[in-house]
C-alpha atoms as a PDB file:
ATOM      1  CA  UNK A   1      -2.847 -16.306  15.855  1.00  0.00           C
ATOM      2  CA  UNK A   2      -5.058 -16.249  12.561  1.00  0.00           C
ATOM      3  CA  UNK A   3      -4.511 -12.418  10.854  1.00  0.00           C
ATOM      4  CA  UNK A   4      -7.713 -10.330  10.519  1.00  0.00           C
ATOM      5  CA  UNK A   5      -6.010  -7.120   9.037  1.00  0.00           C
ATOM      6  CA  UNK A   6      -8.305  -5.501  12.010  1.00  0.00           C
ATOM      7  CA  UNK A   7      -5.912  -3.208  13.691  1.00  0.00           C
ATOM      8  CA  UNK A   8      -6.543   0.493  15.850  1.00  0.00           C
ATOM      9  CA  UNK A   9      -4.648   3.166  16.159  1.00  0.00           C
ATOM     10  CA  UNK A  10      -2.272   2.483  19.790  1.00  0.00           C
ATOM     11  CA  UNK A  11      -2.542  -1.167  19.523  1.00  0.00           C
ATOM     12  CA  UNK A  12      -0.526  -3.658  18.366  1.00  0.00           C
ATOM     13  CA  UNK A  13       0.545  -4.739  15.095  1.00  0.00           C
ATOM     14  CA  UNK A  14      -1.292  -7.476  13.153  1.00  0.00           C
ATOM     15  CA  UNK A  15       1.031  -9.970  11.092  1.00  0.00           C
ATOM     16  CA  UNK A  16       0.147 -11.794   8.055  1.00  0.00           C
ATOM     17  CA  UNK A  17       2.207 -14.692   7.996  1.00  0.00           C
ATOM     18  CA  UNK A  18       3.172 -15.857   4.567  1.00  0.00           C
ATOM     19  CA  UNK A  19       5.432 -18.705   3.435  1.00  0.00           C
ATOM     20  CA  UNK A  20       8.362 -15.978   1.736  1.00  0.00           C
ATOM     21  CA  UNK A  21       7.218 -12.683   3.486  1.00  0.00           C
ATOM     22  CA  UNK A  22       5.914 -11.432   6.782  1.00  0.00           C
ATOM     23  CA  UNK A  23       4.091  -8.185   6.895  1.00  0.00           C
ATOM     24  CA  UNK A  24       2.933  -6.645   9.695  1.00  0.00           C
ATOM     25  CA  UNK A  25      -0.168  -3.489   9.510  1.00  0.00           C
ATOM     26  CA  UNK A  26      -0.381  -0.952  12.331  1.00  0.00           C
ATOM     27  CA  UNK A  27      -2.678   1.939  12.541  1.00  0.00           C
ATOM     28  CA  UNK A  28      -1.009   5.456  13.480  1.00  0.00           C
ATOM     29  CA  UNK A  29      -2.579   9.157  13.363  1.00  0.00           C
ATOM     30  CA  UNK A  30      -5.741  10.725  12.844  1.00  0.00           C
ATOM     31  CA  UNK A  31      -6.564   9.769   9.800  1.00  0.00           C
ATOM     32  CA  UNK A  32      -6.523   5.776  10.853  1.00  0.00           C
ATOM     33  CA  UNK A  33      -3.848   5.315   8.731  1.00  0.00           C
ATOM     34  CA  UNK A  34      -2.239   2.116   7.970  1.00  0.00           C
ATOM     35  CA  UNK A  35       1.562   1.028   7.615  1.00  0.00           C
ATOM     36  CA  UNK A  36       3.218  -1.990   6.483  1.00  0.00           C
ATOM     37  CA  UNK A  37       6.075  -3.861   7.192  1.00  0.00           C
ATOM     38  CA  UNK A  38       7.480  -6.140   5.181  1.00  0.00           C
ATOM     39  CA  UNK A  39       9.647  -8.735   5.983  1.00  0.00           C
ATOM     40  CA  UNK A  40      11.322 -10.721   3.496  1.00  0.00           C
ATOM     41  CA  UNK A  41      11.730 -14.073   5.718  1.00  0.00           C
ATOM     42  CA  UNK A  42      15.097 -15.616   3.736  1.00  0.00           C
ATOM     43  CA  UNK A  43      17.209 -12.848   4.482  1.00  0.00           C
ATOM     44  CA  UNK A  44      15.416 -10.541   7.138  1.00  0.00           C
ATOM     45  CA  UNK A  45      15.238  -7.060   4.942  1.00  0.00           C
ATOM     46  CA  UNK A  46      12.650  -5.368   5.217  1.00  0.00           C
ATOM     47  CA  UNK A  47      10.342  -2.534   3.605  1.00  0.00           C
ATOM     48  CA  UNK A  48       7.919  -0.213   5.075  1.00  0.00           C
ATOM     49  CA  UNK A  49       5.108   0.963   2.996  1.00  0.00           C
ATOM     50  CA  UNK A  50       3.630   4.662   3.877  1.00  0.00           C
ATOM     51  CA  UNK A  51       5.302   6.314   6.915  1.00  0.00           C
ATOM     52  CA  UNK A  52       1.833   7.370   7.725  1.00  0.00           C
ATOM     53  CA  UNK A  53       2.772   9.180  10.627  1.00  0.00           C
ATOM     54  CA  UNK A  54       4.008   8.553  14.581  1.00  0.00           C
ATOM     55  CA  UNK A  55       7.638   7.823  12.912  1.00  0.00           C
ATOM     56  CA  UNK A  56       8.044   6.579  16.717  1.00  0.00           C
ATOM     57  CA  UNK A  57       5.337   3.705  16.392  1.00  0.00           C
ATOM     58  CA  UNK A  58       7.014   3.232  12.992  1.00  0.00           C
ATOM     59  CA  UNK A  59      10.627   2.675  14.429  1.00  0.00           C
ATOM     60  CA  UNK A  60       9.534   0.886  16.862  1.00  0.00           C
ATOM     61  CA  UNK A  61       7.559  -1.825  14.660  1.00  0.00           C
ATOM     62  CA  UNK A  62      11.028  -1.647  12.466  1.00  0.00           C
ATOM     63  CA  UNK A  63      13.214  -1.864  15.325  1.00  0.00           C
ATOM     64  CA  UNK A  64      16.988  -2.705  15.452  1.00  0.00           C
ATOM     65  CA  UNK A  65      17.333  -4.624  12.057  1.00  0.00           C
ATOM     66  CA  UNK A  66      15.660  -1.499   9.992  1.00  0.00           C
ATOM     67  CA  UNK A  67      14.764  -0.814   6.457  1.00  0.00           C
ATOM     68  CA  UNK A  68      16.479  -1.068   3.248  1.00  0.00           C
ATOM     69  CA  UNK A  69      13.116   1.117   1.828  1.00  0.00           C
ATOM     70  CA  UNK A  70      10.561   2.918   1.801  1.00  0.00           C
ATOM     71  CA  UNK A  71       7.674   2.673  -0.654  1.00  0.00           C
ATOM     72  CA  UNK A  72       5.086   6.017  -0.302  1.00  0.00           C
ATOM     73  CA  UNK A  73       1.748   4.660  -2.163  1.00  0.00           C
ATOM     74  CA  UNK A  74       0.808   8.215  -3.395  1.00  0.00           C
ATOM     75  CA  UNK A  75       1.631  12.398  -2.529  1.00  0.00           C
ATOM     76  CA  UNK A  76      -1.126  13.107  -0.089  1.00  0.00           C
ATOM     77  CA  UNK A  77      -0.064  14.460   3.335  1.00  0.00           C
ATOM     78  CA  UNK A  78      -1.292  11.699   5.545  1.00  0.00           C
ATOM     79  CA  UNK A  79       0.568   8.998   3.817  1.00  0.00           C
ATOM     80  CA  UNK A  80       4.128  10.823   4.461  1.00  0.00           C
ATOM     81  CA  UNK A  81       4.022  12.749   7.473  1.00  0.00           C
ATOM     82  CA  UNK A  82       7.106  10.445   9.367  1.00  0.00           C
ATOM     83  CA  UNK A  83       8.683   9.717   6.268  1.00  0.00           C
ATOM     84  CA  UNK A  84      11.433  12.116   6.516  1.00  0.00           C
ATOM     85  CA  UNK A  85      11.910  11.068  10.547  1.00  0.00           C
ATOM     86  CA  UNK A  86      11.863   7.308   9.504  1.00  0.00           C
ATOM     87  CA  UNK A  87      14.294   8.332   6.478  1.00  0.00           C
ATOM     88  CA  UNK A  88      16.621   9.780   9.024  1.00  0.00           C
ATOM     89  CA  UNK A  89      16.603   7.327  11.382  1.00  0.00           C
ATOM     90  CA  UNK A  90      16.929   4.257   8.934  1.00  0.00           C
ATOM     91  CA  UNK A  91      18.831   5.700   5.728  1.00  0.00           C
ATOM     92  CA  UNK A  92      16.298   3.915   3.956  1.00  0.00           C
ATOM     93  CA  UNK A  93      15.868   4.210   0.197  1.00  0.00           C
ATOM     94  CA  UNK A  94      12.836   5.866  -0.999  1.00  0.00           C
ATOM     95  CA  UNK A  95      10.014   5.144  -3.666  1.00  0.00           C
ATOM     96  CA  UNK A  96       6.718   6.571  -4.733  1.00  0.00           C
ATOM     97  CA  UNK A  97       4.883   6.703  -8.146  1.00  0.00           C
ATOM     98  CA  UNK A  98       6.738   8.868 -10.819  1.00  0.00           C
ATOM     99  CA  UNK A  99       4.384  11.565 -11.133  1.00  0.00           C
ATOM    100  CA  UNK A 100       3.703  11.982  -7.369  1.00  0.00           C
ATOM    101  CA  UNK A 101       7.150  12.231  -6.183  1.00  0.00           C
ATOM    102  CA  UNK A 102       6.915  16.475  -6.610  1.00  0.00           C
ATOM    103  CA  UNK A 103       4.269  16.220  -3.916  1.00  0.00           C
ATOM    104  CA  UNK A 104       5.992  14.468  -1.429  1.00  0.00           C
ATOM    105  CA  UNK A 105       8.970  16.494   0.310  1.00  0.00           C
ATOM    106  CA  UNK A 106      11.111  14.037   0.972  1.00  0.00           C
ATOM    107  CA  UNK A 107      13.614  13.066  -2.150  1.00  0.00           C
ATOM    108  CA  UNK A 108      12.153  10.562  -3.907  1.00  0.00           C
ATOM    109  CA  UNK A 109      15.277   8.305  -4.495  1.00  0.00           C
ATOM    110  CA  UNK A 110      13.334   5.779  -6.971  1.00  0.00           C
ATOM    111  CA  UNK A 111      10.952   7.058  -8.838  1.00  0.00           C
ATOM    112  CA  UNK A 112       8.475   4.332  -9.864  1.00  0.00           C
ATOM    113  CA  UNK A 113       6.338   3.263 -13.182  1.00  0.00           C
ATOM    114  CA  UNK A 114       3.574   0.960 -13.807  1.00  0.00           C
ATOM    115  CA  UNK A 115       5.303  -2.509 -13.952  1.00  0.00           C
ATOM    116  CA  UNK A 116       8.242  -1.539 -11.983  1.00  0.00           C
ATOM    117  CA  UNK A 117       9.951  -4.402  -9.840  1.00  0.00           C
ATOM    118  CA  UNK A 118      10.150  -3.265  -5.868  1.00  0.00           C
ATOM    119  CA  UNK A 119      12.098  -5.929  -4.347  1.00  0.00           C
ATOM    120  CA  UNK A 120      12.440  -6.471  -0.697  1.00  0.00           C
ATOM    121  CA  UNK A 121      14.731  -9.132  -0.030  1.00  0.00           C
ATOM    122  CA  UNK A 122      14.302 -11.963  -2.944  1.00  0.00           C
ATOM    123  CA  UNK A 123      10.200 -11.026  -2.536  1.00  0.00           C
ATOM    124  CA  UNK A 124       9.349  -8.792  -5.655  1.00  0.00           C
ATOM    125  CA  UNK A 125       6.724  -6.665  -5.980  1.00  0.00           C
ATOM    126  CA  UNK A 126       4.718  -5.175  -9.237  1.00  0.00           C
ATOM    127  CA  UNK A 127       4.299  -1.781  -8.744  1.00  0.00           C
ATOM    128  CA  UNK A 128       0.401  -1.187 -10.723  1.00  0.00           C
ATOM    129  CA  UNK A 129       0.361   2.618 -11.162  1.00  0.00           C
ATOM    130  CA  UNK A 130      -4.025   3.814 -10.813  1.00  0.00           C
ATOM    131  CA  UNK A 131      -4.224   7.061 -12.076  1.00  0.00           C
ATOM    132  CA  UNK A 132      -7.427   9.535 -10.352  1.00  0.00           C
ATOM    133  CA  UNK A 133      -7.236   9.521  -6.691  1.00  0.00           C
ATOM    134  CA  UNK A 134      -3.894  11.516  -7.402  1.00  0.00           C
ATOM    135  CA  UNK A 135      -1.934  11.380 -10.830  1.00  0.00           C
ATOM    136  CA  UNK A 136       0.491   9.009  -9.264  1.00  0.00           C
ATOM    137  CA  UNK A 137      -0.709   7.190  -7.142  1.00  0.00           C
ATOM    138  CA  UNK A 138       0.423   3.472  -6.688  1.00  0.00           C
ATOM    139  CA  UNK A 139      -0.577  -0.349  -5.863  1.00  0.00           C
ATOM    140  CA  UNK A 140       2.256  -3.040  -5.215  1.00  0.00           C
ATOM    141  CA  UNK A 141       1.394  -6.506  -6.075  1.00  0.00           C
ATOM    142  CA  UNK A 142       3.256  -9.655  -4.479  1.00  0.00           C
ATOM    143  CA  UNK A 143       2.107 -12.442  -6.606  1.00  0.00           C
ATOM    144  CA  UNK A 144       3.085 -15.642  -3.617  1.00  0.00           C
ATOM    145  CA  UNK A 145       4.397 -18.146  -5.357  1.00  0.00           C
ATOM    146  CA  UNK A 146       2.605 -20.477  -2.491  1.00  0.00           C
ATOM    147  CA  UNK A 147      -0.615 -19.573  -3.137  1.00  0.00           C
ATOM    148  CA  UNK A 148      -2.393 -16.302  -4.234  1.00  0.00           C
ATOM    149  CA  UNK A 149      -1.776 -12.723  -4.625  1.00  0.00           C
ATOM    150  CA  UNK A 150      -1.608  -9.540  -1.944  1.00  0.00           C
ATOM    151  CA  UNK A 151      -1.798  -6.068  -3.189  1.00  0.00           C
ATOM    152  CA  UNK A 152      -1.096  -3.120  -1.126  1.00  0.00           C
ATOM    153  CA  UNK A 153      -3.473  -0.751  -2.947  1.00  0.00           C
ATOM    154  CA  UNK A 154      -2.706   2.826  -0.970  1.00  0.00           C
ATOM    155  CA  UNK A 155      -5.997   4.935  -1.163  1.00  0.00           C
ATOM    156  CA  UNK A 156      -7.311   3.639  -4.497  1.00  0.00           C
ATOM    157  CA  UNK A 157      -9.241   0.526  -4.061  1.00  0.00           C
ATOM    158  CA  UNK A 158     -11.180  -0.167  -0.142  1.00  0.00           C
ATOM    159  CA  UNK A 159     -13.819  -2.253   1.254  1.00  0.00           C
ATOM    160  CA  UNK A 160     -16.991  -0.810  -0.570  1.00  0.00           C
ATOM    161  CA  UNK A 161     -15.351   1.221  -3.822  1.00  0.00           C
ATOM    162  CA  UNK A 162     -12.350   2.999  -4.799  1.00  0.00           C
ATOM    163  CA  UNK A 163     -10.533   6.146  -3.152  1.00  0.00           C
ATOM    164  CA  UNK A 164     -12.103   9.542  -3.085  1.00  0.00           C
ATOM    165  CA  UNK A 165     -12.362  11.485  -6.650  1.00  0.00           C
ATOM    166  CA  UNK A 166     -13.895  14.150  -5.049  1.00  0.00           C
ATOM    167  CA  UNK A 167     -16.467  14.256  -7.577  1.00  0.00           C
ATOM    168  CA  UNK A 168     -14.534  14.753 -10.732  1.00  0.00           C
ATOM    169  CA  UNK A 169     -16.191  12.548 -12.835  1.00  0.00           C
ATOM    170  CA  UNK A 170     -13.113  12.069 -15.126  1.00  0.00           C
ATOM    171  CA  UNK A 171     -10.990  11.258 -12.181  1.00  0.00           C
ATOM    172  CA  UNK A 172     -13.342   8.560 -11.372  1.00  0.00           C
ATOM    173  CA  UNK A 173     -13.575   6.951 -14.358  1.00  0.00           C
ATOM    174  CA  UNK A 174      -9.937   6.863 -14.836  1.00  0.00           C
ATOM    175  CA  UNK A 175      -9.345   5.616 -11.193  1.00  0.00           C
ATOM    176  CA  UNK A 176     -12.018   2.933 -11.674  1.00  0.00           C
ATOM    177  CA  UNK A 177     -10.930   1.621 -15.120  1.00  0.00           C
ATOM    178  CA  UNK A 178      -7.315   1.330 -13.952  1.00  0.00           C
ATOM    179  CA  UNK A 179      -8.449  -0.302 -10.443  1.00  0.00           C
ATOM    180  CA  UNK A 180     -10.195  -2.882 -12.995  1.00  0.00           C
ATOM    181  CA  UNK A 181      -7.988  -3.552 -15.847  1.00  0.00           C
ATOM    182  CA  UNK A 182      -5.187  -3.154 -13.891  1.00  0.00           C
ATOM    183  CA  UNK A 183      -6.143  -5.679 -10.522  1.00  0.00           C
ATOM    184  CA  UNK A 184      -9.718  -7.546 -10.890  1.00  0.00           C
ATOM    185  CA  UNK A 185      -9.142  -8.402 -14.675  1.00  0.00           C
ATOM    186  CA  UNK A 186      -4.900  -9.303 -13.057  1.00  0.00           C
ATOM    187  CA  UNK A 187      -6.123 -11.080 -10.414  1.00  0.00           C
ATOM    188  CA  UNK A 188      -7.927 -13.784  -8.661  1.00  0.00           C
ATOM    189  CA  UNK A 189     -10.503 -13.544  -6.078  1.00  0.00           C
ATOM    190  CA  UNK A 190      -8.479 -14.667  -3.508  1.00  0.00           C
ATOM    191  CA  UNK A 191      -6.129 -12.168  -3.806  1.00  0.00           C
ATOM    192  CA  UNK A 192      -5.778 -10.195  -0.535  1.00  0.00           C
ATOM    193  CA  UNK A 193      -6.200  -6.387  -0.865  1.00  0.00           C
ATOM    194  CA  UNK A 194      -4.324  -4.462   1.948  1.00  0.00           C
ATOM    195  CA  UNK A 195      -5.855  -0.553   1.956  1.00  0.00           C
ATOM    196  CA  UNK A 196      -4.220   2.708   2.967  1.00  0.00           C
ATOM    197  CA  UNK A 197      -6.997   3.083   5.850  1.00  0.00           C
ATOM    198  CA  UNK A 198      -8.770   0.644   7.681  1.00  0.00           C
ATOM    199  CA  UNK A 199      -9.863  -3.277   7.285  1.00  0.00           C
ATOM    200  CA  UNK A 200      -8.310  -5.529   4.597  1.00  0.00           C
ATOM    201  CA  UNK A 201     -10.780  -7.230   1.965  1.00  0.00           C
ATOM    202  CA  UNK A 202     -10.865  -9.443  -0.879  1.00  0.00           C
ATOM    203  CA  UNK A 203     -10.893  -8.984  -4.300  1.00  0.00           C
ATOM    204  CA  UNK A 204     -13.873 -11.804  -4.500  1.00  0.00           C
ATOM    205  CA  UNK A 205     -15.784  -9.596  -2.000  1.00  0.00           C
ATOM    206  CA  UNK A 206     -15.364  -6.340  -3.846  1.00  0.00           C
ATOM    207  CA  UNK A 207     -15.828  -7.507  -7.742  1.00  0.00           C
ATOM    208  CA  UNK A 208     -19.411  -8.264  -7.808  1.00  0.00           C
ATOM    209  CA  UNK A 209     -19.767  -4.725  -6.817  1.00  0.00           C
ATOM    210  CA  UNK A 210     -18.327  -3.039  -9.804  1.00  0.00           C
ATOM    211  CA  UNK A 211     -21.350  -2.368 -11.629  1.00  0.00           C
ATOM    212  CA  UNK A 212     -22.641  -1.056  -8.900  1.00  0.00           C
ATOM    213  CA  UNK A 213     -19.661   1.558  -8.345  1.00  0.00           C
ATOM    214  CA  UNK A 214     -19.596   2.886 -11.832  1.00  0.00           C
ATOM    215  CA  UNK A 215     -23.279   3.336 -11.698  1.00  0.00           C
ATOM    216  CA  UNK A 216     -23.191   5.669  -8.313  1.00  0.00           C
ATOM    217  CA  UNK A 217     -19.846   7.083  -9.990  1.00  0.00           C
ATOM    218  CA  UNK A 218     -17.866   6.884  -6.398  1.00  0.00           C
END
């Protein structure tokens, strides 16, 4: 089955499979939010990325070989709201962004800077911290030493712009100049971009577009 990224909340998982790394998006709660599971393929760990919420969805995508982590892309409320059931059930070893880990009530175990290594398995991951949707907010990159990149980008960068500012202009700015330094002027156009809510894109789809974004400033 080819992946599409194109997933709904009570349906099945969608898996992208990669040469090193499986990963696997589902949709839980009302906010459409989306989790990923990530499967290192040589030795079977795995990592979850936002316990979004429906920690029973969650588990059940994780099943009996669990989690050796948790990553949390950024404090917001919708992003963490089974992290503490998935914690329990798992013993899982949590991450988030440095300076949102005070927002999120579950014990940040790892608290995580721009550059960081996140390893899952013998896959690593660059943690890219984009500062202006919230001040910590975080993207992981897995450059695939098979082809090109994926970057799990939270609420920061989605089909059409970057994550909500709510109208600070400041925020925007900063959020868009990191989003740009940090992964179009990183990365190639092929690079797969894997958002906190709804369908994947490209980075090759979305960078003709900056202009554009700065100019509406959203």
């Amino acid at each position: 089955m080819t992946y599409t990224g194109e997933v709904k909340v009570g349906g099945p998982a969608d898996v992208h499979e990669l040469a090193d790394l499986m990963i696997s998006k589902v949709a839980v709660g009302s906010m459409n939010n989306n989790a990923y599971l990530l499967r290192c393929r040589a030795t079977d760990e795995q990592l979850l990325i936002d316990a979004a919420a429906e920690a029973g969805t969650l588990l059940s995508l994780i099943g009996d070989d669990g989690i050796a982590s948790v990553v949390t892309t950024h404090r917001h409320g919708d992003h963490w709201g089974a992290l503490a059931e998935v914690v329990a059930a798992t013993g899982a070893t949590t991450y988030a962004g440095a300076l949102d880990a005070e927002g999120i009530p579950v014990k940040t175990d790892v608290p995580v800077a721009d550059g960081d290594t996140v390893r899952v398995g013998r896959v690593e991951l660059t943690a890219r911290h984009l500062v202006g949707h919230t001040p910590g907010s975080i993207a992981l990159v897995y450059d695939d030493p098979h082809g090109h990149a994926h970057v799990f980008t939270g609420d920061c960068l989605f089909p059409g712009g970057v994550g909500n500012t709510s109208g600070d202009p400041k925020a925007f700015a900063s959020l868009i100049d990191d989003v740009q330094h940090k992964l179009f002027d990183q990365l190639s156009d092929e690079t797969w971009v894997y958002p906190g809510h709804g369908n994947d894109t490209m980075l090759g789809a979305e960078r003709p577009h900056l202009a554009e974004w700065r100019e509406r400033g959203w």
